[in-house]
Protein backbone atom coordinates (compact mmCIF):
# COMPACT_ATOMS: atom_id res chain seq x y z
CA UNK A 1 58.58 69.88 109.40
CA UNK A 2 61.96 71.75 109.66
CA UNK A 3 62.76 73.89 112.21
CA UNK A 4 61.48 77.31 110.56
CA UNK A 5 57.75 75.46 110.39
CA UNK A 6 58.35 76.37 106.46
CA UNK A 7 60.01 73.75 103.47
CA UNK A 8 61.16 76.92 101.37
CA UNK A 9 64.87 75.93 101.28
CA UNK A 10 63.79 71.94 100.52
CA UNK A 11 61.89 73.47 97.54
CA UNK A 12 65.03 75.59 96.71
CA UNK A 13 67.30 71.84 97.35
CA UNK A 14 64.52 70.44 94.73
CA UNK A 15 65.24 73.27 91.99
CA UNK A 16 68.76 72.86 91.88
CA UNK A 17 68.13 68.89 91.39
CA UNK A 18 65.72 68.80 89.04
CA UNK A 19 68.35 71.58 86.87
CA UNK A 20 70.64 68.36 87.97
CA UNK A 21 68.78 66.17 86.52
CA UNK A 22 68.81 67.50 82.80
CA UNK A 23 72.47 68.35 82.95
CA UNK A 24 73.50 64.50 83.95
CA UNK A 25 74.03 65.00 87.73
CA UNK A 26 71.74 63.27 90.85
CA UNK A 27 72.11 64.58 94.21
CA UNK A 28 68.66 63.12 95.18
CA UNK A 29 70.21 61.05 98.20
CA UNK A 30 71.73 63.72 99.41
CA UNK A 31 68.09 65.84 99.59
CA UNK A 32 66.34 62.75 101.15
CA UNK A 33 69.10 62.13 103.54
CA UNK A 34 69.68 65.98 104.43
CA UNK A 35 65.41 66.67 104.57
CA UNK A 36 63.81 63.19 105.66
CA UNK A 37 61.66 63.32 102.96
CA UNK A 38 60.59 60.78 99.79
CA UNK A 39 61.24 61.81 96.55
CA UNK A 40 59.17 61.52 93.61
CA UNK A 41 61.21 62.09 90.47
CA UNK A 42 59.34 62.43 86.66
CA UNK A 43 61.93 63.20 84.19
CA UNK A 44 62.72 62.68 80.57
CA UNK A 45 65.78 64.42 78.11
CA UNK A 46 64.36 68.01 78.79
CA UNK A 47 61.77 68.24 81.55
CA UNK A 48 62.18 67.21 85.25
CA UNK A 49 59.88 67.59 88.03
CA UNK A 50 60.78 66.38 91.81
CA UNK A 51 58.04 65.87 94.55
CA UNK A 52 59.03 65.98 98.00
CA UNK A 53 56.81 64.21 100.56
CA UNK A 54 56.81 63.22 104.19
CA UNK A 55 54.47 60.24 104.20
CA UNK A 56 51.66 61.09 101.95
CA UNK A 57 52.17 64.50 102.31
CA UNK A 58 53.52 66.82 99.83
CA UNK A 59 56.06 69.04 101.29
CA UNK A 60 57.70 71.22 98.58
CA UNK A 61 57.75 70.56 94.19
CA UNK A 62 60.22 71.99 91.99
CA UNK A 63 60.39 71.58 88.00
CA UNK A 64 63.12 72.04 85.23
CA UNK A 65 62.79 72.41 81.48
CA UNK A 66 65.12 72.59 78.93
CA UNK A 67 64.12 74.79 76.40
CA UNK A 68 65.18 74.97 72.61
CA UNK A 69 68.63 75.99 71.76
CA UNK A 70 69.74 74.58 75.61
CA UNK A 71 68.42 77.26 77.63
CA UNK A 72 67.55 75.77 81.36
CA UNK A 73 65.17 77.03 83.21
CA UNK A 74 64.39 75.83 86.64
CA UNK A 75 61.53 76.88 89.44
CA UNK A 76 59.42 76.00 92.36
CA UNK A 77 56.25 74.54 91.83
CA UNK A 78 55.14 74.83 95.36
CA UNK A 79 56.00 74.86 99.36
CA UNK A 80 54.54 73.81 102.37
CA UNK A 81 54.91 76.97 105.53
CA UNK A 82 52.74 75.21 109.10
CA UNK A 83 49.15 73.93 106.99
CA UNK A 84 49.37 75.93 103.91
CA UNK A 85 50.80 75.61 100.87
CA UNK A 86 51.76 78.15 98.64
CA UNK A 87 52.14 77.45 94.82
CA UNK A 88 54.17 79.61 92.28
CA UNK A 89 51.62 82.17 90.28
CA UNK A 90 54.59 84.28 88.64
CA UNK A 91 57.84 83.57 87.29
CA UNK A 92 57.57 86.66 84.49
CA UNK A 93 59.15 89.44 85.23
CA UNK A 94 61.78 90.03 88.41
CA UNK A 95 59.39 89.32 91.31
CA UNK A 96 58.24 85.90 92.49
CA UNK A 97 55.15 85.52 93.97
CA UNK A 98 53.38 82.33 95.36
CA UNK A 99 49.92 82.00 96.51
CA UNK A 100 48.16 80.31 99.66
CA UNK A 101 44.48 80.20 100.56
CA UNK A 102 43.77 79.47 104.23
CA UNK A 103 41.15 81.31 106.12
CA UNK A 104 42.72 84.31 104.34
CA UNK A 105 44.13 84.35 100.62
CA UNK A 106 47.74 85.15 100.96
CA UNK A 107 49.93 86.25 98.23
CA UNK A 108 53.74 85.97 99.01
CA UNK A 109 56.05 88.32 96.85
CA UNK A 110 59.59 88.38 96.40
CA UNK A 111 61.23 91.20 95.56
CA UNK A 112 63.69 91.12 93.35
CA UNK A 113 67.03 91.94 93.62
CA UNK A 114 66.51 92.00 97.21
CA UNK A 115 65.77 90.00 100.73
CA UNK A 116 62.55 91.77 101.27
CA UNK A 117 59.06 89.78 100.77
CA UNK A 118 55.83 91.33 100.85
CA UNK A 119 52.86 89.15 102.26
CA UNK A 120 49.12 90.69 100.63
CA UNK A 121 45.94 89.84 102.01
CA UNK A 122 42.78 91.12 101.23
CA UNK A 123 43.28 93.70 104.47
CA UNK A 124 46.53 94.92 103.47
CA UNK A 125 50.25 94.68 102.22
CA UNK A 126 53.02 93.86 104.66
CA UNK A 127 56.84 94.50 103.91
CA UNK A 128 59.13 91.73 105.44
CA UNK A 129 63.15 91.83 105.80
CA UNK A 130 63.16 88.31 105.39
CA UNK A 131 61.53 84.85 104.20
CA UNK A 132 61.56 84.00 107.63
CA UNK A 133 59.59 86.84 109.21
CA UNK A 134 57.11 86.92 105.93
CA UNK A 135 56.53 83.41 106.86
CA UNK A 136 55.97 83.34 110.61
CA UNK A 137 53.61 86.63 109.97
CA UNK A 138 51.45 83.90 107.96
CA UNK A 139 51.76 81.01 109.74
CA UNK A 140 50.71 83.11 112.88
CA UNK A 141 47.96 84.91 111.18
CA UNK A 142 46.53 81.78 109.97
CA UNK A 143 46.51 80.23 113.33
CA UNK A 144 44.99 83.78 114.89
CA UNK A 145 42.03 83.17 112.32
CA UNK A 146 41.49 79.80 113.09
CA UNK A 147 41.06 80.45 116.36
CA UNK A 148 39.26 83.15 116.08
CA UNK A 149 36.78 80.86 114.28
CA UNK A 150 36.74 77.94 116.81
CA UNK A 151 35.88 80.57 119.51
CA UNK A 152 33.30 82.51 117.98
């Protein structure tokens, strides 16, 4: 696990090397060296899709395709952030959002054109300044419920 107890910016690493992959460059020694991870790597002429894992664990997914008349398009698949993972449910649009169910259903949004995130649960919406924050908010909240379950 890195030291943010989130794999966001090894599922950004896997983006830009699965886009790598269909334009005839391979950094993927550089990821596992840089991460500690295993890579999984499923690609043909104009699709790519990269699995990060630590052991059997899956850590962080990204996937490229190359679309008709050569346009590229690139995006996570899914992160890992302490025992959740949260898989892409919009690329449309400017926002971003990826969705985790723990104890709670979180939604993760990011806002475009910006740093801020916004982390929805059923309760409420919360405005973040950063991935970071947005992240520890969950990964705290999650272990709070847990808890809050063993105890009760």
């Amino acid at each position: 696990m890195t030291n943010n107890n989130h794999h966001f910016d090894l599922a950004s690493a896997l983006v830009d090397e699965a886009a790598g992959h269909l334009i005839g460059r391979d950094d993927a020694d550089t990821i596992r060296q840089a991460f500690g991870v295993e890579l999984e790597i499923f690609s043909d002429t104009d699709y790519c899709s990269i699995e990060a894992r630590e052991g059997q664990t899956l850590l962080a997914a990204a996937t490229a395709v190359m679309r008709p008349g050569g346009t590229l398009k690139a995006s996570i698949d899914m992160f890992r952030a302490g025992d959740l993972m949260f898989w892409a449910t919009q690329h449309q649009g400017a926002d971003v959002m990826f969705w985790a169910k723990g104890r709670e259903h979180y939604n993760l949004t990011a806002k475009a054109g910006s740093d801020a995130w916004v982390v929805s649960t059923f309760s409420s919406d919360t405005p973040f300044d950063s991935l970071q924050a947005a992240l520890a908010f969950v990964v705290a909240h999650e272990a709070a419920a847990v808890w809050n379950e063993v105890v009760a």
